[in-house]
PDB file of N, CA and C in Angstrom:
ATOM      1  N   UNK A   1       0.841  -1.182   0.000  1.00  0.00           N
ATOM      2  CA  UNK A   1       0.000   0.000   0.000  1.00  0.00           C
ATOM      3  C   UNK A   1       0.882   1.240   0.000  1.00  0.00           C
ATOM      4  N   UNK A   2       0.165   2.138  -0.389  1.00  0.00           N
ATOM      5  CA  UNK A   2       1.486   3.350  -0.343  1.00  0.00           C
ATOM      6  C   UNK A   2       0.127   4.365   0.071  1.00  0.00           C
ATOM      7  N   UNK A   3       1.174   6.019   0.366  1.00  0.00           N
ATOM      8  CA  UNK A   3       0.549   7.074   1.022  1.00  0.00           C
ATOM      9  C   UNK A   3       1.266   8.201   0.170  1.00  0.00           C
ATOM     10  N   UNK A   4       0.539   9.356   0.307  1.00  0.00           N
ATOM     11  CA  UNK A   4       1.194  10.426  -0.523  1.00  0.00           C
ATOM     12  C   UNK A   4       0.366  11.362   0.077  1.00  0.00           C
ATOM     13  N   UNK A   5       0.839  12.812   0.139  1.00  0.00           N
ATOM     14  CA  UNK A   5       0.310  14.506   0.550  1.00  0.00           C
ATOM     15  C   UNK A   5       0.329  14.998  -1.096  1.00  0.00           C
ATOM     16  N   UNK A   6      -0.844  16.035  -1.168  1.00  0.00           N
ATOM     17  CA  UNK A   6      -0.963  16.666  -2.044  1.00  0.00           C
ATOM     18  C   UNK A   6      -1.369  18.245  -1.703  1.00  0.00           C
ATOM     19  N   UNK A   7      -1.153  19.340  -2.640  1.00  0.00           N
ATOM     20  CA  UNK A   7      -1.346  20.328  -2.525  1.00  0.00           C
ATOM     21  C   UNK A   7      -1.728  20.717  -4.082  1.00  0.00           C
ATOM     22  N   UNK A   8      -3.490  21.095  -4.655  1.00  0.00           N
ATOM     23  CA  UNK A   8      -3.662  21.417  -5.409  1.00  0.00           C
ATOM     24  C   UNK A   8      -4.266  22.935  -6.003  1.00  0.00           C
ATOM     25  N   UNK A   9      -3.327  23.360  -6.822  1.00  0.00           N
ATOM     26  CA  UNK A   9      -3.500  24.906  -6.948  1.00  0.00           C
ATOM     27  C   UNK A   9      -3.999  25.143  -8.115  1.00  0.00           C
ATOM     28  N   UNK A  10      -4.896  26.622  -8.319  1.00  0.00           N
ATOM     29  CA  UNK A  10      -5.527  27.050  -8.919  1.00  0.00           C
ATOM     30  C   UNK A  10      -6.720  27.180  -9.049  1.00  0.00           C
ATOM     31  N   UNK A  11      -8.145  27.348  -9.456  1.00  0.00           N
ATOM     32  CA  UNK A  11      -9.324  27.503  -9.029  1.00  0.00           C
ATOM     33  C   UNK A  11      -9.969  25.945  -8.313  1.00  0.00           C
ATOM     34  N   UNK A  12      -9.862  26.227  -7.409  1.00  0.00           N
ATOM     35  CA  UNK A  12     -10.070  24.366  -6.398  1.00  0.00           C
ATOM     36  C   UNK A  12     -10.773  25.102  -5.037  1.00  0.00           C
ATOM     37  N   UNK A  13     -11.502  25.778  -4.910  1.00  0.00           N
ATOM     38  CA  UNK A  13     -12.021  26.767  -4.027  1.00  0.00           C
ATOM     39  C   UNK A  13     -13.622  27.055  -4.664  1.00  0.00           C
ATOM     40  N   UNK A  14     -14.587  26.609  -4.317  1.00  0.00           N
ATOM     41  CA  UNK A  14     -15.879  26.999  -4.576  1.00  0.00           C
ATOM     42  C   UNK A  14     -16.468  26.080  -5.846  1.00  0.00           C
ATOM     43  N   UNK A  15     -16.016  25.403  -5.966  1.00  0.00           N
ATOM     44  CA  UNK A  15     -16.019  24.273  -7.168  1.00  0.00           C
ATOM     45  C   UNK A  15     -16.441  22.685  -6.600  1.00  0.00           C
ATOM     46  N   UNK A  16     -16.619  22.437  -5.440  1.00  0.00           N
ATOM     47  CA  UNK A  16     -16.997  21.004  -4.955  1.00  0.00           C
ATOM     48  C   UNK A  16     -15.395  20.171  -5.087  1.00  0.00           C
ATOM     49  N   UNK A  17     -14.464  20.919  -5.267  1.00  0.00           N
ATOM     50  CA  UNK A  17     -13.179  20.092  -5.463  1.00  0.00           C
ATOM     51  C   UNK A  17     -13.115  19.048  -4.274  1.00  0.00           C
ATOM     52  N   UNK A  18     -13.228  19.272  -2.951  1.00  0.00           N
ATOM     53  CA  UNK A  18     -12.748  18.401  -2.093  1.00  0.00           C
ATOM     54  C   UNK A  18     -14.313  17.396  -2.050  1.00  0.00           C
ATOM     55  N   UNK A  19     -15.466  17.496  -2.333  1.00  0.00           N
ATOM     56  CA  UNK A  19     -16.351  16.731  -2.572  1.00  0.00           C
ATOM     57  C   UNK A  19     -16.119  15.543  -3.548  1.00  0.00           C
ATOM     58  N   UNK A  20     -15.724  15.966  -4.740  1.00  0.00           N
ATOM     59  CA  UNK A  20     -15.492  15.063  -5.940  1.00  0.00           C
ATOM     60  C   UNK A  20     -14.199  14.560  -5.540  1.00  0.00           C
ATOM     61  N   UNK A  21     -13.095  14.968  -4.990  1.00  0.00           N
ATOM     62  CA  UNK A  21     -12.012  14.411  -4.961  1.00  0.00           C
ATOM     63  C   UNK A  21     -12.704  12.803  -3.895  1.00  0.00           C
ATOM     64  N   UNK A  22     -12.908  13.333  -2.471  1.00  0.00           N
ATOM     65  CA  UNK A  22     -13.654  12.491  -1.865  1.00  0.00           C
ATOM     66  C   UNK A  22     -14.332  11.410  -2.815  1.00  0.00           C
ATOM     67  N   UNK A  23     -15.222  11.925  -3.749  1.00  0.00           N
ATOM     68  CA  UNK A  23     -15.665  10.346  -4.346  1.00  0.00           C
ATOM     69  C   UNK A  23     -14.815   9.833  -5.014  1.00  0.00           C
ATOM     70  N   UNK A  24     -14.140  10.301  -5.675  1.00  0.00           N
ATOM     71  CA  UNK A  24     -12.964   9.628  -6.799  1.00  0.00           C
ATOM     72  C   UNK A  24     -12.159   8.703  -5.584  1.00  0.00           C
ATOM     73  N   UNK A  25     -11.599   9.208  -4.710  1.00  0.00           N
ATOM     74  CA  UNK A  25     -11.293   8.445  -3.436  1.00  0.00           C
ATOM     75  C   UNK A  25     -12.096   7.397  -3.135  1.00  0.00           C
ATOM     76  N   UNK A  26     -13.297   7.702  -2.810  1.00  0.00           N
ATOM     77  CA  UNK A  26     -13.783   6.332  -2.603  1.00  0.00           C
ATOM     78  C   UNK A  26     -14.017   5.230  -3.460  1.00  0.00           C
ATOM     79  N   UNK A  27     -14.469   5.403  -4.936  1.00  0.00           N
ATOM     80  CA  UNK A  27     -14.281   5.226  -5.935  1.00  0.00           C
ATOM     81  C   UNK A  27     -12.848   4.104  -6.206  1.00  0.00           C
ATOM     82  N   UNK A  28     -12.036   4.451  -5.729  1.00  0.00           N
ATOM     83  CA  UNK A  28     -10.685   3.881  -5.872  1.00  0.00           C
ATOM     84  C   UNK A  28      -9.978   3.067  -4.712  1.00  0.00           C
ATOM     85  N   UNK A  29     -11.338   3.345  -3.166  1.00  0.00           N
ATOM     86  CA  UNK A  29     -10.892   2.459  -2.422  1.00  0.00           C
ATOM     87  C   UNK A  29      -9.785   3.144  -1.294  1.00  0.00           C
ATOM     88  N   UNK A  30      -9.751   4.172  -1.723  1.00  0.00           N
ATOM     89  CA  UNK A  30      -8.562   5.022  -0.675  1.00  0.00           C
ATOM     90  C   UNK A  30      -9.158   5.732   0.286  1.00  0.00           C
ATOM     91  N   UNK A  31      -8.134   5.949   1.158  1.00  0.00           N
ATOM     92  CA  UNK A  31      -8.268   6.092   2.939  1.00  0.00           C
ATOM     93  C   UNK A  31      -7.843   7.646   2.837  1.00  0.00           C
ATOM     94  N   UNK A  32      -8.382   8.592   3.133  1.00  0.00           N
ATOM     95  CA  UNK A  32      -7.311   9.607   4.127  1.00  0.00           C
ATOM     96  C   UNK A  32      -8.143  11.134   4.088  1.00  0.00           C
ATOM     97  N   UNK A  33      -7.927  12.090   3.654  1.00  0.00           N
ATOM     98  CA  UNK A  33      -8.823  13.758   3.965  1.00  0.00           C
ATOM     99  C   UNK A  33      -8.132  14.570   3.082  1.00  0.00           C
ATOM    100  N   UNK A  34      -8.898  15.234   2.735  1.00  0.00           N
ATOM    101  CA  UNK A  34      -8.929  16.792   1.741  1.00  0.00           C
ATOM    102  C   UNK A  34      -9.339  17.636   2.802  1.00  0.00           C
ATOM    103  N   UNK A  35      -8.768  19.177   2.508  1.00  0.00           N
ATOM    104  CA  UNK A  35      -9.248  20.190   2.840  1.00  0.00           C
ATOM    105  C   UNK A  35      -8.755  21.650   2.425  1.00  0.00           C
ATOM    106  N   UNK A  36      -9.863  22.517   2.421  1.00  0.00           N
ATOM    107  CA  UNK A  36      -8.785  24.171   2.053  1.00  0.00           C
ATOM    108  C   UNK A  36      -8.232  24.887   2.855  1.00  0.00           C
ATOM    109  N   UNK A  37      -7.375  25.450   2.074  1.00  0.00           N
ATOM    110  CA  UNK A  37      -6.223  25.739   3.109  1.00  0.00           C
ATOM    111  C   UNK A  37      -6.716  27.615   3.031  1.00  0.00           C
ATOM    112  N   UNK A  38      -6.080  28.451   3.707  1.00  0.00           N
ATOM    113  CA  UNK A  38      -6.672  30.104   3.593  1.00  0.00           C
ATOM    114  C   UNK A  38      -5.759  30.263   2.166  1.00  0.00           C
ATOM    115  N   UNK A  39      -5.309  29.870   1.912  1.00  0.00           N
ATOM    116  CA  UNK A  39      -4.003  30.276   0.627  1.00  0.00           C
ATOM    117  C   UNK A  39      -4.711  30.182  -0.584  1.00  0.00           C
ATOM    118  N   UNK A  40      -6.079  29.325  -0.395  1.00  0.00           N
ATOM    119  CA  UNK A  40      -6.930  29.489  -1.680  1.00  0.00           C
ATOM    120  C   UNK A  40      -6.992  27.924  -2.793  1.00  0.00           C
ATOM    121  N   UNK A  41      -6.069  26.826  -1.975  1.00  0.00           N
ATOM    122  CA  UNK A  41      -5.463  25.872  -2.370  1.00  0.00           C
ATOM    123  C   UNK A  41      -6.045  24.608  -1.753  1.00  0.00           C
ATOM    124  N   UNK A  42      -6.139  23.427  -2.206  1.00  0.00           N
ATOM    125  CA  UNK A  42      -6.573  22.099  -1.787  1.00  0.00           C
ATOM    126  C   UNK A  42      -5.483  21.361  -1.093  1.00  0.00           C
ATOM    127  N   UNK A  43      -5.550  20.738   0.007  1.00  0.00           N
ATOM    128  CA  UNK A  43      -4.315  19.992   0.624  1.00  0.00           C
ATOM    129  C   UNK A  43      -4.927  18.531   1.154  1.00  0.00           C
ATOM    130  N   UNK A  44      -4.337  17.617   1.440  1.00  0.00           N
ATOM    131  CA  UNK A  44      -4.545  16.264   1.835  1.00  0.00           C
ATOM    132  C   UNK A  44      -3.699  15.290   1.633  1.00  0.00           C
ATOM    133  N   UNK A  45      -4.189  14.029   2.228  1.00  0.00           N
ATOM    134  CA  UNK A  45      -3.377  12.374   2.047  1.00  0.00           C
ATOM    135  C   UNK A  45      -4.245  11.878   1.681  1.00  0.00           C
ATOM    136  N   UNK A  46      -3.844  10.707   0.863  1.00  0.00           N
ATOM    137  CA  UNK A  46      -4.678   9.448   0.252  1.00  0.00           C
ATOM    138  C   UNK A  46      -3.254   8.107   0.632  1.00  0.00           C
ATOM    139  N   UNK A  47      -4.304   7.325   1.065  1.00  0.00           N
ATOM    140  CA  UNK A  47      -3.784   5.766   1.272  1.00  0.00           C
ATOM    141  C   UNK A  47      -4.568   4.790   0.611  1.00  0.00           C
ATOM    142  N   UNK A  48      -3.601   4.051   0.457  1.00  0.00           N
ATOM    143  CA  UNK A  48      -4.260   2.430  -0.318  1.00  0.00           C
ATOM    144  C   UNK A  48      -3.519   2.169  -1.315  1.00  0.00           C
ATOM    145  N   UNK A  49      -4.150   1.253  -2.605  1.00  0.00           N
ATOM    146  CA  UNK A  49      -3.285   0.545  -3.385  1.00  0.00           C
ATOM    147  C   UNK A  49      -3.207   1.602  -4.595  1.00  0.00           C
ATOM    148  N   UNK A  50      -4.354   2.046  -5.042  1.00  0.00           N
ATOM    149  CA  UNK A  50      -4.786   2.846  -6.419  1.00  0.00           C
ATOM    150  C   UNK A  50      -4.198   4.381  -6.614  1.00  0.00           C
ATOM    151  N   UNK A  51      -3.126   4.620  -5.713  1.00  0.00           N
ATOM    152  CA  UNK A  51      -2.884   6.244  -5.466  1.00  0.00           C
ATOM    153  C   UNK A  51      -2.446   6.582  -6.964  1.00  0.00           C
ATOM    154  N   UNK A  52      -1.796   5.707  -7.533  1.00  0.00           N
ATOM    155  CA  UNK A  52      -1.519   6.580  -8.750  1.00  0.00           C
ATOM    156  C   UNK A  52      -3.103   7.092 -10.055  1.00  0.00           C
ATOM    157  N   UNK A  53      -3.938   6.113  -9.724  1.00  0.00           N
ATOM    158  CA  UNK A  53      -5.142   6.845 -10.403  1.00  0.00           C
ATOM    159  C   UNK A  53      -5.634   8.159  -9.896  1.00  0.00           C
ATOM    160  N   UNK A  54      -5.306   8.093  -8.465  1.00  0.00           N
ATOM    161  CA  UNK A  54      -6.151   9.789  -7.907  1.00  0.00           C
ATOM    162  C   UNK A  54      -5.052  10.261  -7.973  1.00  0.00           C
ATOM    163  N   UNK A  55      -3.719  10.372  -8.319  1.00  0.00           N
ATOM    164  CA  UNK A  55      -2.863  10.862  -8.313  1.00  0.00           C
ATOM    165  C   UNK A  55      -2.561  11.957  -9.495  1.00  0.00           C
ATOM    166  N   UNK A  56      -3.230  11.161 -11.142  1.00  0.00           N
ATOM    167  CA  UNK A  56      -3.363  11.309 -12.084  1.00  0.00           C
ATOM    168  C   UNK A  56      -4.655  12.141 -12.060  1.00  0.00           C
ATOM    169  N   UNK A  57      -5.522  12.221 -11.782  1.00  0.00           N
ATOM    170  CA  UNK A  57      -7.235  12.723 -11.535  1.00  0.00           C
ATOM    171  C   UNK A  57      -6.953  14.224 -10.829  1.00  0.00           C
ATOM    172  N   UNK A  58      -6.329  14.012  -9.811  1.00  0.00           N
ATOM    173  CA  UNK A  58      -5.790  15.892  -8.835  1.00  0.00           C
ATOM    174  C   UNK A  58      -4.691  16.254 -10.202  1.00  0.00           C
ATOM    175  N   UNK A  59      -4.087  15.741 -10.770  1.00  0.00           N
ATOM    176  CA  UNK A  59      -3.238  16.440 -11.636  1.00  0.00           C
ATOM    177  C   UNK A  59      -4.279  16.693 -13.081  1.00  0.00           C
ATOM    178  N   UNK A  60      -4.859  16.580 -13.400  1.00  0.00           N
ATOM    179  CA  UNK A  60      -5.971  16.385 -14.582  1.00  0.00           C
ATOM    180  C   UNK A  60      -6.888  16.553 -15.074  1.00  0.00           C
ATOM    181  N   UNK A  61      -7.987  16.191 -13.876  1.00  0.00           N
ATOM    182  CA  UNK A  61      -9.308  16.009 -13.992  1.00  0.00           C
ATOM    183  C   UNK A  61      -9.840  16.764 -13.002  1.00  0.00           C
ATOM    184  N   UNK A  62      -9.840  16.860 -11.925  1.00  0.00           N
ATOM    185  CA  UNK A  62     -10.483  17.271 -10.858  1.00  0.00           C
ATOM    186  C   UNK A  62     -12.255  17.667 -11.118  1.00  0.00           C
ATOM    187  N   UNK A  63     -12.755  18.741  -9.909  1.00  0.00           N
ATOM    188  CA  UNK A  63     -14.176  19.042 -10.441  1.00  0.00           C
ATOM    189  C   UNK A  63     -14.546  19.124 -11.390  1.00  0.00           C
ATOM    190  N   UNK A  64     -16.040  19.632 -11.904  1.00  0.00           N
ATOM    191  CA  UNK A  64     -15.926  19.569 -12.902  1.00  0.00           C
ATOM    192  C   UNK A  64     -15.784  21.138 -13.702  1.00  0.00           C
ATOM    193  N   UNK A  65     -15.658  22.194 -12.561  1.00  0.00           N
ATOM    194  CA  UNK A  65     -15.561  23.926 -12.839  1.00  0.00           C
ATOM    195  C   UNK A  65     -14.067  24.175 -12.342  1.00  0.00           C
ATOM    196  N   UNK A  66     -13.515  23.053 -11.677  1.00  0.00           N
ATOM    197  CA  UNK A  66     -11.739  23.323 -11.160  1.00  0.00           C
ATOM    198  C   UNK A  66     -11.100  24.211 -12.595  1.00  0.00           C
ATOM    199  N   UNK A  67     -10.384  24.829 -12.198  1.00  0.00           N
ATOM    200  CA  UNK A  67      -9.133  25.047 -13.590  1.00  0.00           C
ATOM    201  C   UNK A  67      -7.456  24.481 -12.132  1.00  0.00           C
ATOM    202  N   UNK A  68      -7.248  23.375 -12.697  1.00  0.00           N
ATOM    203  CA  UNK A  68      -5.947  22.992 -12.039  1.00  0.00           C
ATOM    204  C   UNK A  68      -4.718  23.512 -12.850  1.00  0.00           C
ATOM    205  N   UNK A  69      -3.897  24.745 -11.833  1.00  0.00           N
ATOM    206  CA  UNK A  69      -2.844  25.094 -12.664  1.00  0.00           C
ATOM    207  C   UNK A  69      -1.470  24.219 -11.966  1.00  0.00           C
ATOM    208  N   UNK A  70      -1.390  23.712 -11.079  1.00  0.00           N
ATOM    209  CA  UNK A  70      -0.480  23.049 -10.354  1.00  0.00           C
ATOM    210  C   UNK A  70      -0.933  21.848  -9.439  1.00  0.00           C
ATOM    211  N   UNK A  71      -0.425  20.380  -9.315  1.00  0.00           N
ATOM    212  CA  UNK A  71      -0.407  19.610  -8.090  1.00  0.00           C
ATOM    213  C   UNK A  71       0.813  19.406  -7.971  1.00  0.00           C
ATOM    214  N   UNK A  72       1.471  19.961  -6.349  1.00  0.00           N
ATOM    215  CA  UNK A  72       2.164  18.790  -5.924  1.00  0.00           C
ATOM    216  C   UNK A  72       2.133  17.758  -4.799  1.00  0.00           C
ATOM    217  N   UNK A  73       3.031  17.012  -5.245  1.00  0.00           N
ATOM    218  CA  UNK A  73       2.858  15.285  -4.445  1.00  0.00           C
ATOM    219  C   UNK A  73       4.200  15.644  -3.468  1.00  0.00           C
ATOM    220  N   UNK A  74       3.779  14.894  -2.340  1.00  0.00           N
ATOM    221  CA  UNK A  74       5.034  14.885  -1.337  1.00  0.00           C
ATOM    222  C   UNK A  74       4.997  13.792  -0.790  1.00  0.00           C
ATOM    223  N   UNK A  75       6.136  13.186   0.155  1.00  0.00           N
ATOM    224  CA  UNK A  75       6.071  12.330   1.264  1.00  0.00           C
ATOM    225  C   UNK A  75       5.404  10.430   0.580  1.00  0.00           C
ATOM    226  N   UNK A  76       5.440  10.695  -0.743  1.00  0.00           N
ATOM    227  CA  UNK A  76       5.374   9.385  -1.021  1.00  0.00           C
ATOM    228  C   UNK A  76       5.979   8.397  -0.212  1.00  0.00           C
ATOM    229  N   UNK A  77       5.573   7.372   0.225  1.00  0.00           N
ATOM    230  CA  UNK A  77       5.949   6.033   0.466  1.00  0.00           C
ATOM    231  C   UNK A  77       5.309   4.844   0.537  1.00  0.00           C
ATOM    232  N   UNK A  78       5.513   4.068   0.992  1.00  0.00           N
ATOM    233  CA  UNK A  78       5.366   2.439   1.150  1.00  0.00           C
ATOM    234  C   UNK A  78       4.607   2.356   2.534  1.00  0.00           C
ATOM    235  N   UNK A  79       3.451   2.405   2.924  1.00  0.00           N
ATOM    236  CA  UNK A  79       3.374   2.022   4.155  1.00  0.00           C
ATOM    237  C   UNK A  79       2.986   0.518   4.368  1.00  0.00           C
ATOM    238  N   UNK A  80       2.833  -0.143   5.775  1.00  0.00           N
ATOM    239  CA  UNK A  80       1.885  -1.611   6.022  1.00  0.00           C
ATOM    240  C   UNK A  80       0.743  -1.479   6.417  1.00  0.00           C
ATOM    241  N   UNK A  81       0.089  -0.431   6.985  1.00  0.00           N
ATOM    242  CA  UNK A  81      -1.179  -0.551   7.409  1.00  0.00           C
ATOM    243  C   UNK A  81      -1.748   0.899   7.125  1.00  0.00           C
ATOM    244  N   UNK A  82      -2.891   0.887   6.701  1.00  0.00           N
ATOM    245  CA  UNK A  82      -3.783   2.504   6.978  1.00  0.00           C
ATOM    246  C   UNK A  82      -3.897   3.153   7.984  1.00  0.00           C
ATOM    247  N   UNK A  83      -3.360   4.290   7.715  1.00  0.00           N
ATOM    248  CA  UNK A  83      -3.820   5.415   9.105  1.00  0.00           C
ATOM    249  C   UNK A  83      -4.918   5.689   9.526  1.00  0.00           C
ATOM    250  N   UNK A  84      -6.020   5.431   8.041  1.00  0.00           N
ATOM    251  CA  UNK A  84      -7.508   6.237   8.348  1.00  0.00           C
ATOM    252  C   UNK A  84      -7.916   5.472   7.963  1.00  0.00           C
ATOM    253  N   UNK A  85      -9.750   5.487   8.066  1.00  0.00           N
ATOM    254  CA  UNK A  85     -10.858   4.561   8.007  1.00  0.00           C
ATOM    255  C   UNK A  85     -11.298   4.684   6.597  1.00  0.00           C
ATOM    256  N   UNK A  86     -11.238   5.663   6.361  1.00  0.00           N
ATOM    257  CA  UNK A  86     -12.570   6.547   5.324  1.00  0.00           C
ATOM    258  C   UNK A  86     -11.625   7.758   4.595  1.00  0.00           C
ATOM    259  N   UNK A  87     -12.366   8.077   3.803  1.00  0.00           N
ATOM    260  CA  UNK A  87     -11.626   9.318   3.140  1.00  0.00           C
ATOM    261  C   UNK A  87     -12.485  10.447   3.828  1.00  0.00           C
ATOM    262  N   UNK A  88     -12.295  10.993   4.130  1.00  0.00           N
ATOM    263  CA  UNK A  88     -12.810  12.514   4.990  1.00  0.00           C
ATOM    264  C   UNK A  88     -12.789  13.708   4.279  1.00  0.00           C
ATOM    265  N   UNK A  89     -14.082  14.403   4.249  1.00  0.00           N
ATOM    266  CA  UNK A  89     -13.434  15.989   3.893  1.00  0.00           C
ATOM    267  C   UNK A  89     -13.299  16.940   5.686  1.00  0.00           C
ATOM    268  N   UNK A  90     -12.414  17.504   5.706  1.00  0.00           N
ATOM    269  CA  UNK A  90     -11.791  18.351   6.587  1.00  0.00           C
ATOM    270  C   UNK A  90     -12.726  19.669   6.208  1.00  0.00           C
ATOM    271  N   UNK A  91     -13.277  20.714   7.274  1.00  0.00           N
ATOM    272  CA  UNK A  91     -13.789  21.811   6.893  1.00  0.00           C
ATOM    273  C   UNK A  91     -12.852  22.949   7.678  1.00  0.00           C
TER     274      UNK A  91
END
């Protein structure tokens, strides 16, 4: 299983971004939380097996009114067990 942080920039603020991200997450079976940050920007972790599909989706696709001008990925690794239950949105 692996884990990764993201930070997604550009219109991701008033768009349902952390809603849809959430389903694409569940969708794919992954564990962890979205939320906005005051900077105007999307931040979170995703866990499980499928990270490179939502990985590809925050870089790509997102809502469906997003304009994504930047994602980045951090803190990739390998973990053995999930931190979280559920994918969460953070308010």
């Amino acid at each position: 299983m692996y884990s990764f942080q993201f930070e997604v920039l550009g219109k991701v603020q008033g768009v349902y971004f952390r809603k849809y991200t959430q389903l694409k997450a569940q969708e794919l079976d992954l564990v962890g939380w979205v939320q906005n940050t005051k900077q105007g920007t999307v931040i979170g972790i995703a866990q499980g097996r499928r990270t490179n599909e939502l990985k590809e989706w925050l870089k790509h696709t997102g809502s469906p009114k997003s304009v994504i001008k930047k994602t980045d990925f951090k803190n990739d690794k390998i973990i053995d067990e999930l931190e979280y239950d559920q994918f969460d949105i953070i308010k």
